[in-house]
C-alpha atoms as a PDB file:
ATOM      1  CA  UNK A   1      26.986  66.899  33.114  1.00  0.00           C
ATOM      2  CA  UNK A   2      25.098  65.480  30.454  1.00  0.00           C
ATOM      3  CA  UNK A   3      23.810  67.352  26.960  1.00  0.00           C
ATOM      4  CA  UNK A   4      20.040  66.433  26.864  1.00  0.00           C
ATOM      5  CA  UNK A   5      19.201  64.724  23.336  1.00  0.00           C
ATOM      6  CA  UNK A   6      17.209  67.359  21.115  1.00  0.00           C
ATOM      7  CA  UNK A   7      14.011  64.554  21.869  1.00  0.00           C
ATOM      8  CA  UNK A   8      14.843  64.792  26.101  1.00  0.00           C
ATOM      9  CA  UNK A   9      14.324  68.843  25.553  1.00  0.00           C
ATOM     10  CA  UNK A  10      11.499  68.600  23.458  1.00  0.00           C
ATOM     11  CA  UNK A  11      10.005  66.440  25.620  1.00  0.00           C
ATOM     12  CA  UNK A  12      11.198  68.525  28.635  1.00  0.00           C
ATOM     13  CA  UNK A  13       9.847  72.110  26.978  1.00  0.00           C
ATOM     14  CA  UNK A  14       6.355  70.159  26.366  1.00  0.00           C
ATOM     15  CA  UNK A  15       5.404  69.951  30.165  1.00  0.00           C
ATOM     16  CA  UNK A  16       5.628  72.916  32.592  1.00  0.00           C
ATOM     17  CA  UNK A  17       6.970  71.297  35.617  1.00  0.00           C
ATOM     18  CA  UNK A  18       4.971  74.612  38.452  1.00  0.00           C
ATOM     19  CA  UNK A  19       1.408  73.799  36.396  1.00  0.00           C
ATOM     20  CA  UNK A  20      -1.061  71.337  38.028  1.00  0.00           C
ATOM     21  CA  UNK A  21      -3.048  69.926  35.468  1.00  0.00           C
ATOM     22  CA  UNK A  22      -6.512  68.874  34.726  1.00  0.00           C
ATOM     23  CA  UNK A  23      -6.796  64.823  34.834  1.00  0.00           C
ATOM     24  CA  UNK A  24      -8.029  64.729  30.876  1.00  0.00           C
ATOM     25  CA  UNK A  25      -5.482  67.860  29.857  1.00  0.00           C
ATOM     26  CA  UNK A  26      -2.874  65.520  31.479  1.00  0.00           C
ATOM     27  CA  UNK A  27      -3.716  62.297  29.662  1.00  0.00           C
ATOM     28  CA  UNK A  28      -3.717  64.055  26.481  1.00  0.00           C
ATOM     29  CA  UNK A  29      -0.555  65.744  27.358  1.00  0.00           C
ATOM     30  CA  UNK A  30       0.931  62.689  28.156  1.00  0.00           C
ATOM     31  CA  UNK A  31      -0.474  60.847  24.897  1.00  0.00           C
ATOM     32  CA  UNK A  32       1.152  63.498  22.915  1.00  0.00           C
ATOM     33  CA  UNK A  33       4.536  62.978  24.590  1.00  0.00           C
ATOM     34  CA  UNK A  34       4.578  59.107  24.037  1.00  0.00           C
ATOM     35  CA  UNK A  35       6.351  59.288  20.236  1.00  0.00           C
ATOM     36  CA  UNK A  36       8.745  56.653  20.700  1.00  0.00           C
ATOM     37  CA  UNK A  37       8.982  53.872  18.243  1.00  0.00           C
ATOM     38  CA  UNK A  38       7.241  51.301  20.561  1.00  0.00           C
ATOM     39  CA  UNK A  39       3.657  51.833  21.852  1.00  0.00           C
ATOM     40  CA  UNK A  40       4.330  53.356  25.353  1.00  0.00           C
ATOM     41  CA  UNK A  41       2.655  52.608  28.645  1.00  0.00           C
ATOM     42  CA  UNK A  42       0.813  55.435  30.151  1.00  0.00           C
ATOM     43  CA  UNK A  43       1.946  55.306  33.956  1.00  0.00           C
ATOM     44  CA  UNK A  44       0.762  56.971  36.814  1.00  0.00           C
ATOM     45  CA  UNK A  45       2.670  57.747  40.242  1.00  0.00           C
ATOM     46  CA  UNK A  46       0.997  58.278  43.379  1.00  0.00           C
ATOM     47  CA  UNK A  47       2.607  59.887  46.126  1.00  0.00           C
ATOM     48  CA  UNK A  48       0.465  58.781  49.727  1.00  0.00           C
ATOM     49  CA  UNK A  49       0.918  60.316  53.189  1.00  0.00           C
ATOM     50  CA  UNK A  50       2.064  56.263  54.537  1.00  0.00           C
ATOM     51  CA  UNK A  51       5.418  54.645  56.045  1.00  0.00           C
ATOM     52  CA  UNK A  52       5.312  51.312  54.773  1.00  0.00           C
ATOM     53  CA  UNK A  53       7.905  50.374  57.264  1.00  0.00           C
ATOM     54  CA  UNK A  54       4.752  50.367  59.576  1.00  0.00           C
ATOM     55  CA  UNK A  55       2.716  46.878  58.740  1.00  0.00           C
ATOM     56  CA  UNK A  56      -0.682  49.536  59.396  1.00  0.00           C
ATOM     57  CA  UNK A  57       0.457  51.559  56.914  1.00  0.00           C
ATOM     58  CA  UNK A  58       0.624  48.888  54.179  1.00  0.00           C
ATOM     59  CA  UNK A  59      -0.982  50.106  50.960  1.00  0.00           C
ATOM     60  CA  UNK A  60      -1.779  46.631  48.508  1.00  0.00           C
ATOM     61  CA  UNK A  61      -4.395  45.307  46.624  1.00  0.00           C
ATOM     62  CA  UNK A  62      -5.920  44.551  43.311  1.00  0.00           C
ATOM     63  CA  UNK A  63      -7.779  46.329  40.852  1.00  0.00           C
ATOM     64  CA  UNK A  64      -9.466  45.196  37.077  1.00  0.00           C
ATOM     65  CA  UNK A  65      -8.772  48.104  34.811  1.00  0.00           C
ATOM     66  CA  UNK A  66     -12.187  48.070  32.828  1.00  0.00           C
ATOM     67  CA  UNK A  67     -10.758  48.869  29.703  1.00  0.00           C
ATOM     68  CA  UNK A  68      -7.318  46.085  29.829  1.00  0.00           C
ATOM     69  CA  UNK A  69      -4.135  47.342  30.608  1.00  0.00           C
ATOM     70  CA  UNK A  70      -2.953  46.552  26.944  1.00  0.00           C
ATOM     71  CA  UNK A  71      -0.371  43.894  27.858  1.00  0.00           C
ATOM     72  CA  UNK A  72      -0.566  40.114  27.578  1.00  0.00           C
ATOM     73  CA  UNK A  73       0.211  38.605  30.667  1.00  0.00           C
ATOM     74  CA  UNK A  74       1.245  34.852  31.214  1.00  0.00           C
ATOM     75  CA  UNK A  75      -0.334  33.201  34.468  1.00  0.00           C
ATOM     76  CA  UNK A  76       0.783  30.588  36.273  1.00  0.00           C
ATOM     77  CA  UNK A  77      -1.015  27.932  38.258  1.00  0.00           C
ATOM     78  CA  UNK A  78      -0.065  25.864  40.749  1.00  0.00           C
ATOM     79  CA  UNK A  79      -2.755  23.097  41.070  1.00  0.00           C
ATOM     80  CA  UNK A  80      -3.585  19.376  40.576  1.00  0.00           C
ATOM     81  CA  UNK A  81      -6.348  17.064  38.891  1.00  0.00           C
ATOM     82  CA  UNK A  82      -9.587  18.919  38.610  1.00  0.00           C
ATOM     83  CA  UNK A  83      -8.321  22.692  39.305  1.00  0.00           C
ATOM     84  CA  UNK A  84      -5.823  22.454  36.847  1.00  0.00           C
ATOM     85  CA  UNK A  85      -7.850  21.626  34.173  1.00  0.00           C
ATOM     86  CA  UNK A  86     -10.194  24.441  35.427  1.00  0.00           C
ATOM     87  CA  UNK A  87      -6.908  26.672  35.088  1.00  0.00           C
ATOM     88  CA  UNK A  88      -6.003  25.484  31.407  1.00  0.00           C
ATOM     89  CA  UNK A  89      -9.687  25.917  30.227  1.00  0.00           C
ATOM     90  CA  UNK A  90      -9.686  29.737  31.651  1.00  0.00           C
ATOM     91  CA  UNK A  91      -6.352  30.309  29.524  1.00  0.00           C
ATOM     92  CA  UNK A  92      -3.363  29.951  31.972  1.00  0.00           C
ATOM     93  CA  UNK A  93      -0.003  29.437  30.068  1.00  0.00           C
ATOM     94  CA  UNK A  94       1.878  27.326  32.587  1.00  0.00           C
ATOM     95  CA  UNK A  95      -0.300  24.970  35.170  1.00  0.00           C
ATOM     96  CA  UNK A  96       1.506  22.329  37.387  1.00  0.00           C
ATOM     97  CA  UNK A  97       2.594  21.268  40.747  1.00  0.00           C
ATOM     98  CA  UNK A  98       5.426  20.053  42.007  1.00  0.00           C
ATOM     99  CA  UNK A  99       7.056  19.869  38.483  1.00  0.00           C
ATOM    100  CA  UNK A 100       6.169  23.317  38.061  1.00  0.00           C
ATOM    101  CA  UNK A 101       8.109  24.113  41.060  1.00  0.00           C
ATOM    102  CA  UNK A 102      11.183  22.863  40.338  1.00  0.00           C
ATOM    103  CA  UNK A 103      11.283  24.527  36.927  1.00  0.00           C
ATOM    104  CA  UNK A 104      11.033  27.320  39.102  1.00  0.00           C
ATOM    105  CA  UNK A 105      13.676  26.399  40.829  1.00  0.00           C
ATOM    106  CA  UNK A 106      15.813  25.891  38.244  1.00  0.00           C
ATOM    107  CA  UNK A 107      15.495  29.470  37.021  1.00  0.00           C
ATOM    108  CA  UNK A 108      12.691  29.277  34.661  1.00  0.00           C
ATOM    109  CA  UNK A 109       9.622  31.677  35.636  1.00  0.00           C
ATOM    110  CA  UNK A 110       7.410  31.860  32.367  1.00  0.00           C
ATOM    111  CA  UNK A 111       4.453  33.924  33.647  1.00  0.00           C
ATOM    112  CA  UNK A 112       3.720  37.416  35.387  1.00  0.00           C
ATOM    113  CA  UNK A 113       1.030  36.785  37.509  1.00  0.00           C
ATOM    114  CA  UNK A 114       1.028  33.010  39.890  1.00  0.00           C
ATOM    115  CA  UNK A 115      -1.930  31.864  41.643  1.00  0.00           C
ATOM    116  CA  UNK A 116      -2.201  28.823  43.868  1.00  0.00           C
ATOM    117  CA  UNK A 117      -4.964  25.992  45.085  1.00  0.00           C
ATOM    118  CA  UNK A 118      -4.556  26.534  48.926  1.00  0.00           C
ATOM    119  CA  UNK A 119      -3.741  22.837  49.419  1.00  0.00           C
ATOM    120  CA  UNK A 120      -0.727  23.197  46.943  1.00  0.00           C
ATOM    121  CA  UNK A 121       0.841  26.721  49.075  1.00  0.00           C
ATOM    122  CA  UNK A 122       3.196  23.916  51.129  1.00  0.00           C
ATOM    123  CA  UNK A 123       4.723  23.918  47.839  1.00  0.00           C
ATOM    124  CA  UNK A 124       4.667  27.410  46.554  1.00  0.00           C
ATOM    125  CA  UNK A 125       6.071  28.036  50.008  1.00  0.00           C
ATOM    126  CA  UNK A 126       9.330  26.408  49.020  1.00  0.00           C
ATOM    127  CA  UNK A 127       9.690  29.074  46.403  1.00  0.00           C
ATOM    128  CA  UNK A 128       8.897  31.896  48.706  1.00  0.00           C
ATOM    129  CA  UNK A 129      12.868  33.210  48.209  1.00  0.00           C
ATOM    130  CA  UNK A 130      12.235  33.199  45.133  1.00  0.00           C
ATOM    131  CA  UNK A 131       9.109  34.668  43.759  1.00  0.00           C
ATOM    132  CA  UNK A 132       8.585  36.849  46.676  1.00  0.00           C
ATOM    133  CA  UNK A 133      11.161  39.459  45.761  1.00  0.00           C
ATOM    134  CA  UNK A 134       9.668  39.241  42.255  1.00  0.00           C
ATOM    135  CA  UNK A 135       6.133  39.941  43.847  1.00  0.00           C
ATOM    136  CA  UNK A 136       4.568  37.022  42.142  1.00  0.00           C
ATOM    137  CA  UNK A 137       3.790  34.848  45.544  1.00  0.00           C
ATOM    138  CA  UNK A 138       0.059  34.081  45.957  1.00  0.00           C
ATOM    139  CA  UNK A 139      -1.539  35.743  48.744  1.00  0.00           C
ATOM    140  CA  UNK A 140      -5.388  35.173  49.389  1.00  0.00           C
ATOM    141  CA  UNK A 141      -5.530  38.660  50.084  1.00  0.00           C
ATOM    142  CA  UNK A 142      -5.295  39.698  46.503  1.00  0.00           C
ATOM    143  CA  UNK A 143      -7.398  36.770  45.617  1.00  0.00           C
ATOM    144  CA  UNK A 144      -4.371  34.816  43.770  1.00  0.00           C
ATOM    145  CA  UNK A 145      -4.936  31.668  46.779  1.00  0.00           C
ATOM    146  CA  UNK A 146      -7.745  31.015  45.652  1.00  0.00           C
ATOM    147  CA  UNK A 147     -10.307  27.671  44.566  1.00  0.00           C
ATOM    148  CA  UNK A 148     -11.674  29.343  42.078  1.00  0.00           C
ATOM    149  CA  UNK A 149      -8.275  29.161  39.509  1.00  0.00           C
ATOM    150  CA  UNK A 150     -10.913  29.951  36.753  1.00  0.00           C
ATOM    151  CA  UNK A 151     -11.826  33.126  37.817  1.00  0.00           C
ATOM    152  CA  UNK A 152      -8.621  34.027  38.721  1.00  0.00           C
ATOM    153  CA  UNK A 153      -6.773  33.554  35.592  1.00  0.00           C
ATOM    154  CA  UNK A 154      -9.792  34.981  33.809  1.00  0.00           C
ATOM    155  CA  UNK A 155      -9.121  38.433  36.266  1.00  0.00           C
ATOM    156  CA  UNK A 156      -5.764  38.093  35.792  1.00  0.00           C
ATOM    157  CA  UNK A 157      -5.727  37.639  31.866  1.00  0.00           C
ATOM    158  CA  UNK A 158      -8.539  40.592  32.032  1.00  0.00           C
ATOM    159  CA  UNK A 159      -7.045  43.746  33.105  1.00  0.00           C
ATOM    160  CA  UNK A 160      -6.646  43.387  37.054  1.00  0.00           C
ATOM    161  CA  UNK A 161      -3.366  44.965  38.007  1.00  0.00           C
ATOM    162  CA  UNK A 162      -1.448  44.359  41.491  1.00  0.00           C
ATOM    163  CA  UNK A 163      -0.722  47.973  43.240  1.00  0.00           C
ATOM    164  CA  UNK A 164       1.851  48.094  46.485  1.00  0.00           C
ATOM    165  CA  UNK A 165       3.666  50.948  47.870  1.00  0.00           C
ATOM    166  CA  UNK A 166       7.069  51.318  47.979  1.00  0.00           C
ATOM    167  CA  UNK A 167       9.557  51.975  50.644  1.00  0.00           C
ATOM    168  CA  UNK A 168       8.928  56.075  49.712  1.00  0.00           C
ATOM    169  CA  UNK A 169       5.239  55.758  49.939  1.00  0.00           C
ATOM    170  CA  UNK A 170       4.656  56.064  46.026  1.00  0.00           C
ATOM    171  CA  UNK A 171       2.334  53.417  43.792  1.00  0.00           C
ATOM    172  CA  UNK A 172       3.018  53.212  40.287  1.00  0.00           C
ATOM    173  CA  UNK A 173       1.198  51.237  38.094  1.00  0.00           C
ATOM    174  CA  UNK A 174       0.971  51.244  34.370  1.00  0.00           C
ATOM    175  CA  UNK A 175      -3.028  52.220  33.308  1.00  0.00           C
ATOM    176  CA  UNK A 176      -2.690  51.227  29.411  1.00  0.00           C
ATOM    177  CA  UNK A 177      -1.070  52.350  26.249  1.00  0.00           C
ATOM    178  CA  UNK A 178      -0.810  55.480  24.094  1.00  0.00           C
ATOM    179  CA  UNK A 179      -2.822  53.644  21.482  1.00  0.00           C
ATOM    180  CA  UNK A 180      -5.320  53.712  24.160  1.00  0.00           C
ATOM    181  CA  UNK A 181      -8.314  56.134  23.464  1.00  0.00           C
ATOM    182  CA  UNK A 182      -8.100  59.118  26.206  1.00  0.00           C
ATOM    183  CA  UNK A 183     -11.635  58.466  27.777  1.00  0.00           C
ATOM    184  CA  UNK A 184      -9.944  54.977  28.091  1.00  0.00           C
ATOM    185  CA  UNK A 185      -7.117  55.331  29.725  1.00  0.00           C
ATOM    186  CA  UNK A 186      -9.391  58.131  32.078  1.00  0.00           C
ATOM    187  CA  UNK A 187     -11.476  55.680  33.331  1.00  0.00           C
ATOM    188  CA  UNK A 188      -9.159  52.744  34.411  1.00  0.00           C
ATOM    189  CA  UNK A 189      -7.082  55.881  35.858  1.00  0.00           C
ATOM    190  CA  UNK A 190     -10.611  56.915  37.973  1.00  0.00           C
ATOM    191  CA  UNK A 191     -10.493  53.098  38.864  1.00  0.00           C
ATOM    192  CA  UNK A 192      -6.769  53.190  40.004  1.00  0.00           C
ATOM    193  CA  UNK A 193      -7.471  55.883  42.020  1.00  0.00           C
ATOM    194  CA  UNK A 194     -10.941  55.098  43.638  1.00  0.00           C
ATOM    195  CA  UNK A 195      -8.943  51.272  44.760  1.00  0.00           C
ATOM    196  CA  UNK A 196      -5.950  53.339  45.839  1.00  0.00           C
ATOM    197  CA  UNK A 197      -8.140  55.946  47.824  1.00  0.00           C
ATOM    198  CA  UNK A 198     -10.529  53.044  49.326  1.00  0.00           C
ATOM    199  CA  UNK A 199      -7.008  51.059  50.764  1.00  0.00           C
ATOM    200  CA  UNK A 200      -6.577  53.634  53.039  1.00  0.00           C
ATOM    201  CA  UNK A 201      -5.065  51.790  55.893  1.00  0.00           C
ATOM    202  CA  UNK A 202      -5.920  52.335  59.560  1.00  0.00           C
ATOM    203  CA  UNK A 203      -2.273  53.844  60.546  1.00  0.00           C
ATOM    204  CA  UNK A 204      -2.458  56.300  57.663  1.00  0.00           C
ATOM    205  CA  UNK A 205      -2.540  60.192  59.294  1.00  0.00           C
ATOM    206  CA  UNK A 206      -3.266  63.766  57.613  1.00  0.00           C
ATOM    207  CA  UNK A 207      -3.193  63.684  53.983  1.00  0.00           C
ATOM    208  CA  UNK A 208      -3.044  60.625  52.644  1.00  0.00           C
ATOM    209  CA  UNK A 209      -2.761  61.115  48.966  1.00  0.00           C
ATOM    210  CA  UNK A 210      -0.557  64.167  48.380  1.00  0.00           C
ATOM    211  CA  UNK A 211       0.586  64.164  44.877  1.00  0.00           C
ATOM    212  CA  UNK A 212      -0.098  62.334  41.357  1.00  0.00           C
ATOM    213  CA  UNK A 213       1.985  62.463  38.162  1.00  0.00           C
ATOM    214  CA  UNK A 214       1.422  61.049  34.947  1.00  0.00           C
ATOM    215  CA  UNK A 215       3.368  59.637  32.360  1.00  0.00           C
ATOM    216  CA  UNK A 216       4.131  57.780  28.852  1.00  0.00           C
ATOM    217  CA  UNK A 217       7.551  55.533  29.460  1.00  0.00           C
ATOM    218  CA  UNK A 218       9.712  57.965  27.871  1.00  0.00           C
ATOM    219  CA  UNK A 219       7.592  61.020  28.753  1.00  0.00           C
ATOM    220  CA  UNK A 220       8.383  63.706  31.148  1.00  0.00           C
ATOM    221  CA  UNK A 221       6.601  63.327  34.465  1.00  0.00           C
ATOM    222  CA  UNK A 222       2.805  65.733  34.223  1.00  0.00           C
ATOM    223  CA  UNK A 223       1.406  66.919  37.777  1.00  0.00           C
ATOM    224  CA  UNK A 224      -2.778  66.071  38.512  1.00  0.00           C
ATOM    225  CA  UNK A 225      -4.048  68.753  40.522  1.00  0.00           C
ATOM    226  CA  UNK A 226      -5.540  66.566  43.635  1.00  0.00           C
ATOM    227  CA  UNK A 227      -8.680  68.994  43.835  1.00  0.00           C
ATOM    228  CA  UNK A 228     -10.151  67.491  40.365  1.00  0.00           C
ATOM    229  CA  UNK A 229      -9.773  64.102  41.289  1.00  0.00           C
ATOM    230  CA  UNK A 230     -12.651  61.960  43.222  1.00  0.00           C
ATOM    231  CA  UNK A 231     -11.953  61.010  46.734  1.00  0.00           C
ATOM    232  CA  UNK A 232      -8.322  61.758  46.708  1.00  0.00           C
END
């Protein structure tokens, strides 16, 4: 078995893993635990009563973060003439159309976010193998098939975040840094939550969200008592 590094125990010691904690004791908690060299990403893990397996049990949308999420992110557009100008005036890094897809295709995939004019999603289609394990294809549903690129990117470049549950009916999703002020990072978690909570599909029975942790990158793993949050 492996010796824990003398950080791993401090870090372990710091958080007692029976307490439930308060949503702003947590934050700070987890603030206090980020002390690694880089600034770390304050994450949070929800745990929902959903099989995903089941396509009415699905749990995916978008939400803006109103303070940022503290990360640049690259967009890419696909779109031609007008709509890709509209794309590189609103700030997207990479904007093309069928030379954008075969860079793709070629192994080069220079943004984090990809949204799509719905006339050019015969060619995005083509990539589907490719940037749909990757969870970058554009879906309408989360807005990223869309005519209005400008918005988009501007959303995008803003602080909206893409949530989706996994195959063990958790969402994680990153809600800013530990540079982040705490009544910071508490809001965009209350708007995390509140998107979360209002996605409630139609299959979902009993409890649907059943636990939340929170956490810096390195940090140990801090457990929300459900009862103080809103709508959960």
């Amino acid at each position: 078995m492996a010796k824990l590094t003398k950080k791993a125990k401090t870090l372990a010691t710091a958080v007692n893993r029976d307490k439930l904690y308060g949503v702003d004791e947590a934050i700070a908690l987890a603030k206090s635990n980020a002390t690694a060299k880089f600034d770390e990403t304050i994450e949070v893990a929800l745990n929902l009563g959903v099989d995903p397996r089941h396509a009415d049990q699905m749990v995916r949308g978008v939400v803006t973060l109103p303070k940022g999420t503290g990360k640049t992110v690259r967009v890419g557009v696909f779109a031609r003439g007008a709509k890709a100008d509209e794309a590189k005036a609103a700030g997207a890094d990479v904007v093309g159309a069928e030379d954008l897809m075969e860079l793709v295709q070629g192994g080069t995939i220079d943004f984090d976010r990809c949204i799509a004019t719905p006339d050019m999603m015969g060619v995005v289609g083509r990539l589907g193998k490719i940037l749909g394990p990757k969870g970058l294809m554009p879906n309408p549903k989360l807005g990223t098939v869309t005519m209005n690129v400008g918005e988009a990117v501007k959303a995008a470049k803003g602080g909206q975040v893409e949530y989706r549950v996994e195959k063990a009916g958790i969402i994680h999703s990153g809600i800013g840094k530990a540079s982040f002020a705490a009544e910071d990072l508490r809001a965009n978690f209350d708007a995390l939550v509140d998107a979360v909570v209002k996605a409630k599909p139609s299959g979902a029975k009993g409890k649907y969200v059943k636990k939340i942790a929170i956490s810096s990158t390195m940090g140990a793993g801090i457990k929300i008592d459900i009862a103080e949050v809103a709508g959960a």
